[in-house]
C-alpha atoms as a PDB file:
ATOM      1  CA  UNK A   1       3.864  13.534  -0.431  1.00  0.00           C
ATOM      2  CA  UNK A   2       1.059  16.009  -1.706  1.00  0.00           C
ATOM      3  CA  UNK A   3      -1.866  14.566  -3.907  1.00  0.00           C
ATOM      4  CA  UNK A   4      -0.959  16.278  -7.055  1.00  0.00           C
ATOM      5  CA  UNK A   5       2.925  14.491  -6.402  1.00  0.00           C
ATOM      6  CA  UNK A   6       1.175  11.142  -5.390  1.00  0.00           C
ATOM      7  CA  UNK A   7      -0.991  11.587  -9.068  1.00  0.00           C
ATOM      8  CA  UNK A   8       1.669  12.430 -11.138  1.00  0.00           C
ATOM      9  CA  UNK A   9       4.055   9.456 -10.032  1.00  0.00           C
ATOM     10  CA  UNK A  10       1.811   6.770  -9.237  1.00  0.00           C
ATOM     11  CA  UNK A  11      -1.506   7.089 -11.864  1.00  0.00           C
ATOM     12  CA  UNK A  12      -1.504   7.149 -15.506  1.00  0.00           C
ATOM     13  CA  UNK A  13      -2.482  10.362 -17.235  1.00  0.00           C
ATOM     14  CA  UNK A  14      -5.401  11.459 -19.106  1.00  0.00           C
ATOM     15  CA  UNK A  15      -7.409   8.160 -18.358  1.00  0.00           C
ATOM     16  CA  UNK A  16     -10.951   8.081 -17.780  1.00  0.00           C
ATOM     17  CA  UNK A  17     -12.477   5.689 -14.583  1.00  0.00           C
ATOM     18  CA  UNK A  18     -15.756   4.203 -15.084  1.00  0.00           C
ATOM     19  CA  UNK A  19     -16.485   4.269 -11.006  1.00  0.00           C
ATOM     20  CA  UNK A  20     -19.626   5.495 -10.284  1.00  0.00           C
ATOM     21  CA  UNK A  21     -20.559   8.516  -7.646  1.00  0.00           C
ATOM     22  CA  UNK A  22     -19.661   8.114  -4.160  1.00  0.00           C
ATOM     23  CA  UNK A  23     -17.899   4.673  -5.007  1.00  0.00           C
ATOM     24  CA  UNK A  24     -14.989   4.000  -2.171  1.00  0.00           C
ATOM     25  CA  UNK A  25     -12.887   2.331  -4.696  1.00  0.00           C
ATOM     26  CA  UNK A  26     -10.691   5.331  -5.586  1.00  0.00           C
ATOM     27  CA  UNK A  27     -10.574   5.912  -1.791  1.00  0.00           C
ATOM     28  CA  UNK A  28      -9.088   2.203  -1.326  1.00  0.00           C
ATOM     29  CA  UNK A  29      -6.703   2.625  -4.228  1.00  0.00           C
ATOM     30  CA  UNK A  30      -5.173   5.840  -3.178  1.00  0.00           C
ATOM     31  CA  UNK A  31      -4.884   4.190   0.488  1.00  0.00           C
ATOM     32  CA  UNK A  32      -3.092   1.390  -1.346  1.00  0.00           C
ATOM     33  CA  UNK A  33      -0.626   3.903  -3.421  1.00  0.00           C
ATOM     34  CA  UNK A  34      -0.256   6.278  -0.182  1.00  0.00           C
ATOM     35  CA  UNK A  35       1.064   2.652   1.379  1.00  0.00           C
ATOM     36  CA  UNK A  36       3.458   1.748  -1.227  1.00  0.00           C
ATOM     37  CA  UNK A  37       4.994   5.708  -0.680  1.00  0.00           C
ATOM     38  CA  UNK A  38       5.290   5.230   2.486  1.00  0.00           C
ATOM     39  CA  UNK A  39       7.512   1.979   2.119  1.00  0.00           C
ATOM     40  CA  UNK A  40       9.330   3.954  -0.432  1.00  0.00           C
ATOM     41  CA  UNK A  41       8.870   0.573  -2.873  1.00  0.00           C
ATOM     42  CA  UNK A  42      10.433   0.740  -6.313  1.00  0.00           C
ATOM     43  CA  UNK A  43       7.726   0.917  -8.385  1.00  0.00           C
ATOM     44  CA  UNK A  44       9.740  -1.161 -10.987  1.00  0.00           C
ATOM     45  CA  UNK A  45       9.666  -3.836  -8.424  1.00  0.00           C
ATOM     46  CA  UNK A  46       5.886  -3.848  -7.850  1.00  0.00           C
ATOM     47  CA  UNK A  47       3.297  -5.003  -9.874  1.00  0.00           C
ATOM     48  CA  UNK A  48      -0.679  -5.051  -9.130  1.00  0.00           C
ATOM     49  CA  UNK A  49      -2.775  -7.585 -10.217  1.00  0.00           C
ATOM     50  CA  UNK A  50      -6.597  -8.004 -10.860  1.00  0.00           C
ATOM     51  CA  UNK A  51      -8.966 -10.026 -11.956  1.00  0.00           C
ATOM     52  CA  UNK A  52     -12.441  -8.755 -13.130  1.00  0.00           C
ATOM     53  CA  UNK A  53     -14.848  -6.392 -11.839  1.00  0.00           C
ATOM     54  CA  UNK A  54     -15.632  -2.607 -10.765  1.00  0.00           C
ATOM     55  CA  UNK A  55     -11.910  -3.151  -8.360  1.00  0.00           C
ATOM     56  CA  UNK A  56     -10.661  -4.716 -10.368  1.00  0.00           C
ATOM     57  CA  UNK A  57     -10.099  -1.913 -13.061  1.00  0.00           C
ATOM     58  CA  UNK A  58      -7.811  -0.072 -10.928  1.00  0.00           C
ATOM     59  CA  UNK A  59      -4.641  -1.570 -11.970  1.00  0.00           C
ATOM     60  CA  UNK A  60      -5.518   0.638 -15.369  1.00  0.00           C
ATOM     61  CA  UNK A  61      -5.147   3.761 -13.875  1.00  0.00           C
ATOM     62  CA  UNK A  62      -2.045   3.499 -11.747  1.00  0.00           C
ATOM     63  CA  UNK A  63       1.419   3.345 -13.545  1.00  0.00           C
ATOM     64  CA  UNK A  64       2.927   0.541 -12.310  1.00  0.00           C
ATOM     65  CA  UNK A  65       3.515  -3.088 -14.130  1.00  0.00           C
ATOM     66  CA  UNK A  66      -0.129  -4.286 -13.972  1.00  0.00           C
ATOM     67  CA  UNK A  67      -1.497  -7.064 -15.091  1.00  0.00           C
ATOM     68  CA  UNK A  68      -6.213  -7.031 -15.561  1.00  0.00           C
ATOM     69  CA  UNK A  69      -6.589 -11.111 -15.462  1.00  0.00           C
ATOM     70  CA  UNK A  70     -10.202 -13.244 -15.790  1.00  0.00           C
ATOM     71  CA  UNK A  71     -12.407 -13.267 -13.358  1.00  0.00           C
ATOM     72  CA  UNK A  72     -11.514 -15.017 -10.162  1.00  0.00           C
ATOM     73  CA  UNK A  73      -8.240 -15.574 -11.210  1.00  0.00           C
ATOM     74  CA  UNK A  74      -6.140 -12.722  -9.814  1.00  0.00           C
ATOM     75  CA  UNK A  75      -4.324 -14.488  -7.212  1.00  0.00           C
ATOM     76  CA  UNK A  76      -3.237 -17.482  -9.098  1.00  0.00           C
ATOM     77  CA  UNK A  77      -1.357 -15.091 -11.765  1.00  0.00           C
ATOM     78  CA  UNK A  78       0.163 -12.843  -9.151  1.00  0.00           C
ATOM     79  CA  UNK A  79       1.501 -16.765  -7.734  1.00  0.00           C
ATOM     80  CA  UNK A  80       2.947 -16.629 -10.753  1.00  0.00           C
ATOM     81  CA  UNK A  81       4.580 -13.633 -11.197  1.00  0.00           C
ATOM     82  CA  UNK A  82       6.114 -13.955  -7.620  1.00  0.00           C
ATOM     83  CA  UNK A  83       7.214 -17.430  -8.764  1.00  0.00           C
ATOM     84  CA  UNK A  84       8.927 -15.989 -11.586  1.00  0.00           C
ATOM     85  CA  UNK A  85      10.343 -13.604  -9.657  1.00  0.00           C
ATOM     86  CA  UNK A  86      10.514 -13.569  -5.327  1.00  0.00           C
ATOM     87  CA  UNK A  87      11.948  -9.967  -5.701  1.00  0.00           C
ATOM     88  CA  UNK A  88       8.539  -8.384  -6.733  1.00  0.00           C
ATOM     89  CA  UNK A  89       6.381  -6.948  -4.629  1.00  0.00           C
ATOM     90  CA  UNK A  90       3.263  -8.194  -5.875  1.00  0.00           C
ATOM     91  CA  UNK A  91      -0.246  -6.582  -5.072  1.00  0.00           C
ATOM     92  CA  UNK A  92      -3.712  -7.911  -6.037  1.00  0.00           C
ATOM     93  CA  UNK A  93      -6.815  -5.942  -6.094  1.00  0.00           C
ATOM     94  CA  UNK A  94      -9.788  -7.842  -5.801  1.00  0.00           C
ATOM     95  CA  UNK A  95     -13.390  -7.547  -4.868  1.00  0.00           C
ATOM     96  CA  UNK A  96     -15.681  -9.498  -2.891  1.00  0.00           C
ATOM     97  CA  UNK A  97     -17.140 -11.184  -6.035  1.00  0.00           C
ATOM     98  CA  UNK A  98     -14.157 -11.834  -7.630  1.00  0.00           C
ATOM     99  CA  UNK A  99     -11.825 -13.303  -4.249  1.00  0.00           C
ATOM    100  CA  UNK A 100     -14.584 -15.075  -2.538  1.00  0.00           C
ATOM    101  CA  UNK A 101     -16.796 -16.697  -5.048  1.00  0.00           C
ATOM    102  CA  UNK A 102     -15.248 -17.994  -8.279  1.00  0.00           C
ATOM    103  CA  UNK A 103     -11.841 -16.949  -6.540  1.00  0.00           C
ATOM    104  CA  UNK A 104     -12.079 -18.659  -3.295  1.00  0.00           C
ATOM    105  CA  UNK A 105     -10.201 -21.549  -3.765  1.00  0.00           C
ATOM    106  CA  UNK A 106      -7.406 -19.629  -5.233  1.00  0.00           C
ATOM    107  CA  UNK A 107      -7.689 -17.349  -2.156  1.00  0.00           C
ATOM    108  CA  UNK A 108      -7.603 -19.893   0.394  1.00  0.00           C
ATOM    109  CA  UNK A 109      -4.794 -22.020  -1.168  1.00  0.00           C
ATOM    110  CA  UNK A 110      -2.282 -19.045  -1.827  1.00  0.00           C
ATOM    111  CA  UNK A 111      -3.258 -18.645   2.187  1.00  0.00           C
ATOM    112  CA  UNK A 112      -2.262 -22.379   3.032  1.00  0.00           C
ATOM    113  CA  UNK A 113       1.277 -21.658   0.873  1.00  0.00           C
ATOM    114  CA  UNK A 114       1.857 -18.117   2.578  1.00  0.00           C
ATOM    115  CA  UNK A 115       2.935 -16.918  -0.471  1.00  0.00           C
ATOM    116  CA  UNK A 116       4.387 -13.372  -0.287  1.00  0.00           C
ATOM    117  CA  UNK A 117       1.447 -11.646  -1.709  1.00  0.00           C
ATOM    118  CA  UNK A 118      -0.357  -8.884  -0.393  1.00  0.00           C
ATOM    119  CA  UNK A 119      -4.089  -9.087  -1.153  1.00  0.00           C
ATOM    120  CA  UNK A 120      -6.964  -6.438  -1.038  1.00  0.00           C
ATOM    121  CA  UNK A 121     -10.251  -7.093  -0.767  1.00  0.00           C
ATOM    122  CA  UNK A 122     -12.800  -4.012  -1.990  1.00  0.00           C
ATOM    123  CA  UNK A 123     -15.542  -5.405  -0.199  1.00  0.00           C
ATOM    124  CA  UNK A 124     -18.350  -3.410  -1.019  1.00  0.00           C
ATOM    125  CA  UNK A 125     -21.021  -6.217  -0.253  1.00  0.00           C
ATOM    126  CA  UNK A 126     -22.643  -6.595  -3.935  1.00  0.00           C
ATOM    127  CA  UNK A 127     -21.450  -7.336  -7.413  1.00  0.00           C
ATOM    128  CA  UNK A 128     -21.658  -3.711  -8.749  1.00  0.00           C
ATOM    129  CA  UNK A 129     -20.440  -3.527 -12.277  1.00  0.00           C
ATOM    130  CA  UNK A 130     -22.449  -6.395 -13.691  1.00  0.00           C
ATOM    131  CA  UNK A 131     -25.863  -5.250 -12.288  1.00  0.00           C
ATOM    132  CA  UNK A 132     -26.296  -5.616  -8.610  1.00  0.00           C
ATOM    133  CA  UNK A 133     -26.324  -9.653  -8.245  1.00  0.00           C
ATOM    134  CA  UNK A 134     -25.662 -10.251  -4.240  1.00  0.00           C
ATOM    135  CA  UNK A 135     -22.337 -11.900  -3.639  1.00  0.00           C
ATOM    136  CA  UNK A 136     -20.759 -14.523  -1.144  1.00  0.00           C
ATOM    137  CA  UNK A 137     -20.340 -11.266   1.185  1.00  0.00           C
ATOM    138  CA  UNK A 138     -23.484  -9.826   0.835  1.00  0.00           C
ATOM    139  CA  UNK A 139     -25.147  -9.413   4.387  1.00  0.00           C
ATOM    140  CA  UNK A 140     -28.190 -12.037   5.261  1.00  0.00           C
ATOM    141  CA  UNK A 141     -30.886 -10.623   4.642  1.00  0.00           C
ATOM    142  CA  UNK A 142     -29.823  -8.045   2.603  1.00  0.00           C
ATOM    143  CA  UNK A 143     -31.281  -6.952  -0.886  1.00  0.00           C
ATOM    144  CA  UNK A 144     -29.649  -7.040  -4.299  1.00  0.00           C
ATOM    145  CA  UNK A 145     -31.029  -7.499  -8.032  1.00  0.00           C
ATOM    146  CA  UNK A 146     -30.532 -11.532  -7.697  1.00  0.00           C
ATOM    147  CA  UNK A 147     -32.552 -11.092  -4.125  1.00  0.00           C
ATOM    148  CA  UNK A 148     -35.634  -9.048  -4.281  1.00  0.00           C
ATOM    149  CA  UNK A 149     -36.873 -10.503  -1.225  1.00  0.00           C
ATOM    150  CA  UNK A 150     -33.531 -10.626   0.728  1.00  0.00           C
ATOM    151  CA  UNK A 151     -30.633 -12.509   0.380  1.00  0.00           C
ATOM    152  CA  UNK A 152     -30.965 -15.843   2.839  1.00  0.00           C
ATOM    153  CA  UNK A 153     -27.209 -17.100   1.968  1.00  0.00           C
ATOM    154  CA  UNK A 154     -24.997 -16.692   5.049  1.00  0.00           C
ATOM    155  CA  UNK A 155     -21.809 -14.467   4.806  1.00  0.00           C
ATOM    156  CA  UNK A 156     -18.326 -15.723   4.837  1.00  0.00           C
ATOM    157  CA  UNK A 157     -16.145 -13.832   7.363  1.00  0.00           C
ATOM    158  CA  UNK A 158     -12.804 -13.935   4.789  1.00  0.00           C
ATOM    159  CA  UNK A 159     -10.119 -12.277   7.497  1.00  0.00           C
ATOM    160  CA  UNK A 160     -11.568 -15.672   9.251  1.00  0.00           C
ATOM    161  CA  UNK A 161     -10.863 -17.843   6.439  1.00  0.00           C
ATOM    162  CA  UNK A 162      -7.678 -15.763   5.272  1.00  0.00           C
ATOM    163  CA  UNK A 163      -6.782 -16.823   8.759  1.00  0.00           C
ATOM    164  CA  UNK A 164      -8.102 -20.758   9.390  1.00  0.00           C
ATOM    165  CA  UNK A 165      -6.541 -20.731   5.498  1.00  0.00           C
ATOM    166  CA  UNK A 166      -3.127 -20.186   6.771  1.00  0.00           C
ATOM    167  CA  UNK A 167      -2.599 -16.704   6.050  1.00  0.00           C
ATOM    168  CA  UNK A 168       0.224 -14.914   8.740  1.00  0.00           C
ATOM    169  CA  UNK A 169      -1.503 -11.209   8.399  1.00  0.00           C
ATOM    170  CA  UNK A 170      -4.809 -10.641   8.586  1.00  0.00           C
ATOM    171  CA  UNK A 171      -6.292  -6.990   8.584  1.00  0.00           C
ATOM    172  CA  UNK A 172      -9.896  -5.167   8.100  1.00  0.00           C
ATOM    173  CA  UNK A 173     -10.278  -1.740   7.237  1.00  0.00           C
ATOM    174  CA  UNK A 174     -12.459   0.849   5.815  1.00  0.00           C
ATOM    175  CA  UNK A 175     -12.945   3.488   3.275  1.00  0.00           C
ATOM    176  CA  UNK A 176     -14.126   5.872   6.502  1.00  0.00           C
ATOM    177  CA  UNK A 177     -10.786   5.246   8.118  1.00  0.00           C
ATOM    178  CA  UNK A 178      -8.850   5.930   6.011  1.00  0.00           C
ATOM    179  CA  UNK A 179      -4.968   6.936   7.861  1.00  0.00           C
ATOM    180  CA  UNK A 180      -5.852   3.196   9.228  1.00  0.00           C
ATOM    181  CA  UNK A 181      -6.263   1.733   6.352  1.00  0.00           C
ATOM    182  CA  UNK A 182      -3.025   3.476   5.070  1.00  0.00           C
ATOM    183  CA  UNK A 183      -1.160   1.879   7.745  1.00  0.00           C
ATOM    184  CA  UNK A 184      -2.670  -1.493   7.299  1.00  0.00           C
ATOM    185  CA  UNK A 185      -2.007  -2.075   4.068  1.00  0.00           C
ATOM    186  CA  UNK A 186       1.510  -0.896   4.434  1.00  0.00           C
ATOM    187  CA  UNK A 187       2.015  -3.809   7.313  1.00  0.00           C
ATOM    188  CA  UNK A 188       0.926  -5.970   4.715  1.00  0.00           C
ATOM    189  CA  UNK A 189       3.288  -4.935   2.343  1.00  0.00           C
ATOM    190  CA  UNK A 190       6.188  -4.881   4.998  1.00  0.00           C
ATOM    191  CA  UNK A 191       5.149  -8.663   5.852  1.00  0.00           C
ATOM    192  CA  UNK A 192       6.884 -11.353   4.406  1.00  0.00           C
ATOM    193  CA  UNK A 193       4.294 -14.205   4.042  1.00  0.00           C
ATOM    194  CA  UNK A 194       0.241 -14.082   2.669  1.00  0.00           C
ATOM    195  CA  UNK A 195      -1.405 -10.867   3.612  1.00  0.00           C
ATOM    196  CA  UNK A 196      -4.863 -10.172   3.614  1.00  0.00           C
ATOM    197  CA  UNK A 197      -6.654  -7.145   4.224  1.00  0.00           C
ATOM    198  CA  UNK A 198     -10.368  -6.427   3.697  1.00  0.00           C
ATOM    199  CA  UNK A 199     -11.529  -2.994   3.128  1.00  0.00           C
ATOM    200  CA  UNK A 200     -15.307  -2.228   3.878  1.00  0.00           C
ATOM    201  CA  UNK A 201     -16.365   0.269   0.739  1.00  0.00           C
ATOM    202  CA  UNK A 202     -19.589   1.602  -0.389  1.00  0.00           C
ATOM    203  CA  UNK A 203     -21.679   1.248  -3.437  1.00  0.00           C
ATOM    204  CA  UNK A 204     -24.359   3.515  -3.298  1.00  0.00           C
ATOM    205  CA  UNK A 205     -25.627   2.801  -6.707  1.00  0.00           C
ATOM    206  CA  UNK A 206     -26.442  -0.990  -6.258  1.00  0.00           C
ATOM    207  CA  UNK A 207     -26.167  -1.645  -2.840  1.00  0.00           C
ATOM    208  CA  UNK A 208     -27.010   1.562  -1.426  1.00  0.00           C
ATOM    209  CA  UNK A 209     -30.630   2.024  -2.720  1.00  0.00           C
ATOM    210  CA  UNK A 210     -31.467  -1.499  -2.654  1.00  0.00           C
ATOM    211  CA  UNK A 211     -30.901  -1.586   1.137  1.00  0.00           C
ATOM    212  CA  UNK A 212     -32.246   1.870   2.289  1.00  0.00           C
ATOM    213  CA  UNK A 213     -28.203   3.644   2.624  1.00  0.00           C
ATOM    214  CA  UNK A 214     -29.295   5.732  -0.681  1.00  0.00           C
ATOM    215  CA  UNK A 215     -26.081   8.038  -0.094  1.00  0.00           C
ATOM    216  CA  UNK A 216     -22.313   7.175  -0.109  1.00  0.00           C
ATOM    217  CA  UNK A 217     -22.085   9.515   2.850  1.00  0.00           C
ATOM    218  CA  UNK A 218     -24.806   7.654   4.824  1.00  0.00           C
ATOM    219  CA  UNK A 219     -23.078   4.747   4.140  1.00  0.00           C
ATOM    220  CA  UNK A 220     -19.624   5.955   5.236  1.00  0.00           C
ATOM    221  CA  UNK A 221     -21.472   6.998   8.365  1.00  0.00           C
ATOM    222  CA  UNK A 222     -22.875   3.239   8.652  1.00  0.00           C
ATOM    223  CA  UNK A 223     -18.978   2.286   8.531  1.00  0.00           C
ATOM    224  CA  UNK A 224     -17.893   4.812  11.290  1.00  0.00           C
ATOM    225  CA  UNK A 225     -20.796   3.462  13.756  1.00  0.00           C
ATOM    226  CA  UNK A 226     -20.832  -0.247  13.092  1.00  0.00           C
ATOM    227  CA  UNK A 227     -17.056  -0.466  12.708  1.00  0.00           C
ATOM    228  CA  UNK A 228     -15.111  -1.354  16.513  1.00  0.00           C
ATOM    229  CA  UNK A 229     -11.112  -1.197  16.620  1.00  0.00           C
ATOM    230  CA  UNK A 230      -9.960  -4.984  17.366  1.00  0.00           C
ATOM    231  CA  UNK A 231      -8.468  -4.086  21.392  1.00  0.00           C
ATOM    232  CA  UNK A 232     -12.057  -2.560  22.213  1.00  0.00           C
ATOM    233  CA  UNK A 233     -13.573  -5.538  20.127  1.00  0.00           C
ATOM    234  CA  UNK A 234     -11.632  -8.471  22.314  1.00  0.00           C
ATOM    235  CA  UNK A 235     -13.445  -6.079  25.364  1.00  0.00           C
ATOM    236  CA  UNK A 236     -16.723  -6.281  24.372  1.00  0.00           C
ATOM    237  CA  UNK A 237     -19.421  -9.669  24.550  1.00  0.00           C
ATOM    238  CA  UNK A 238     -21.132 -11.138  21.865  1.00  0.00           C
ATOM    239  CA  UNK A 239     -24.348  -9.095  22.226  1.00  0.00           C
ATOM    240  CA  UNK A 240     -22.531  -5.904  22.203  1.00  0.00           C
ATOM    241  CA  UNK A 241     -20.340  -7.168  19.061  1.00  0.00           C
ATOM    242  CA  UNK A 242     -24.208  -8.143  17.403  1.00  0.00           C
ATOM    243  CA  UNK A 243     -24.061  -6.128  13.919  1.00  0.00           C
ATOM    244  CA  UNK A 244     -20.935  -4.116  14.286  1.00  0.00           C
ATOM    245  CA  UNK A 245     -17.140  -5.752  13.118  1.00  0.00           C
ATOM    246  CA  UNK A 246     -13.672  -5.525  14.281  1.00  0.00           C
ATOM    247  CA  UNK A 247     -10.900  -2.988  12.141  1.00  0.00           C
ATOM    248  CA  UNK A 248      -7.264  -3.238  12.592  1.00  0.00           C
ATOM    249  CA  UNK A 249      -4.631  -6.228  12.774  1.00  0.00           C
ATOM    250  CA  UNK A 250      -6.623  -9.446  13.179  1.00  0.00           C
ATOM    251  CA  UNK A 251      -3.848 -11.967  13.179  1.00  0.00           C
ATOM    252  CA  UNK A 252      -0.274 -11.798  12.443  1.00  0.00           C
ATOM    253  CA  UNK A 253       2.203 -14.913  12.477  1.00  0.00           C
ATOM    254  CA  UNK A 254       5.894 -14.760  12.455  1.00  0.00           C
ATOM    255  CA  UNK A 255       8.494 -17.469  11.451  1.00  0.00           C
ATOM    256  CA  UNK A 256       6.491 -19.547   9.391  1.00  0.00           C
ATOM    257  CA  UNK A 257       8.326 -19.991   6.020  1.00  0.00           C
ATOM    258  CA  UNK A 258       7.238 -18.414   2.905  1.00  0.00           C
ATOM    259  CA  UNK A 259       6.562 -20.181  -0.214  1.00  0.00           C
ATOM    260  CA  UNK A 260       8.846 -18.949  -3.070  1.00  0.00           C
ATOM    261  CA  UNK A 261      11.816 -18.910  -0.008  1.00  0.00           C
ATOM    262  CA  UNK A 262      11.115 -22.586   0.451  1.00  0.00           C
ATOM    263  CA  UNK A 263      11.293 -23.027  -3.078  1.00  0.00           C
ATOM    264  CA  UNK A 264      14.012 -21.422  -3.636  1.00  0.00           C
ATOM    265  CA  UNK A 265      15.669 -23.839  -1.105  1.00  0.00           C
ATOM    266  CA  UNK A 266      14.637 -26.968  -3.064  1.00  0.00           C
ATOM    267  CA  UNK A 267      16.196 -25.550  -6.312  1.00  0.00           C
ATOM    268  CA  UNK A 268      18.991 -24.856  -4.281  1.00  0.00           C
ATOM    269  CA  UNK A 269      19.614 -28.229  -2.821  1.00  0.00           C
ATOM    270  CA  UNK A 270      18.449 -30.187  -6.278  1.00  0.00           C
ATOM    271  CA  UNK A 271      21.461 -28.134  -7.566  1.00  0.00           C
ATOM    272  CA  UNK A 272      23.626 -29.294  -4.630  1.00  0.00           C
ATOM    273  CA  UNK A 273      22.732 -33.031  -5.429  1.00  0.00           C
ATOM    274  CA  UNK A 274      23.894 -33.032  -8.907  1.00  0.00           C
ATOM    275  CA  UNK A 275      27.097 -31.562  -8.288  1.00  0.00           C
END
């Protein structure tokens, strides 16, 4: 489908963004909607879900049934819209802020369930709509506004702990690669259990110029030379791996039952009993 088809059915008109230059969030949210077309979803049937932060206002912009939530708490609502109903496809669009640090429990939790959600992570290394504070995700040694002197906080890996959580897809992208990411997300979507893809994105307002990337195309160019598809990854020894990451499918499970279906088979056989 062109771009001025994939605007006119899937975003909202007339409506202002507040993303700043170079930002890869509009990059990972037209990846996400480019997914959705390619599954040929009902967008009746799906419904994206946020919490707070410079993601998390995409939901606004794209004309589906969207819920903006508090901060941190984007996965437990979209548990319960799935709960309310197991024939939505349910989205969330989160940031690295808002999934892995006031979020994290609900992340790792909706994991453990494999709940048919499909989760994306902007991960663009810094809290960037609230002033620059680093994040849970920020790099060691990085700078921010909370970390003048570099951040000394180690990093969660969260496709690792999407994965030791329980999740049964596990993905990494970025905002360089974009037909990838595309394709990623859209495996997600297809899955039936907890999906989880990160998406490496750029902030060169906040990030950027605190940590010597002062462009959002040097920093897409970081992404292209640090980034290592996962086959050539599994090749390659932990010195070579030293300050690069892996892209593509990470994990995948199959057979191991989702949470709304095995709920669905308790209300099933409580109705059974009473009869």
């Amino acid at each position: 489908m062109a771009v001025e088809e994939l605007l006119q059915k899937y975003f909202r008109k007339k409506l202002p963004h507040i993303w700043c230059p170079g930002c890869g969030n509009g990059i990972i949210m037209g990846a996400v909607v480019r997914a959705i077309d390619k599954l040929g979803l009902d967008q009746k049937k799906t419904v994206i879900v946020s919490g707070i932060g410079c993601s998390s206002r995409a939901p606004g912009y794209m004309k589906f049934d969207t819920l903006h939530t508090t901060h941190g708490r984007a996965i437990a609502h979209a548990t319960g819209v799935k709960m309310a109903n197991p024939e939505l496809n349910v989205v969330v669009l989160t940031g690295d802020g808002d999934s892995s640090a006031i979020g994290g429990n609900h992340l790792i939790h909706a994991a453990r369930r494999n709940i048919d959600l499909t989760v994306v992570v902007f991960n663009n290394n810094i809290y960037g709509m609230t002033g620059g504070q680093f994040s849970p995700l920020t790099p060691s040694g990085s700078f921010a506004t909370t970390a003048p002197y570099g951040v000394i906080d180690r990093n969660f890996d969260l496709c690792e702990l999407a994965k030791a959580a329980g999740g049964t897809y596990v993905a990494r992208g970025t905002a360089y690669h974009t037909r990838q990411l595309v394709d990623l997300v859209a495996d997600g979507l297809a899955h039936k259990g907890f999906s989880f893809i990160e998406v490496v994105s750029q902030c060169p307002m906040y990030y950027g110029r605190k940590n010597q990337l002062a462009s959002a195309v040097a920093m897409l160019e970081w992404q292209k030379e640090h980034a290592v598809p996962v086959k050539a990854a599994a090749k390659m020894t932990p010195e070579q791996l030293a300050g690069k990451f892996a892209i593509g499918e990470l994990y995948r499970a199959e057979g191991v039952p989702e949470y709304t279906a095995a709920y669905g088979e308790v209300i099933a056989k409580l109705g059974r009993d009473q009869q």
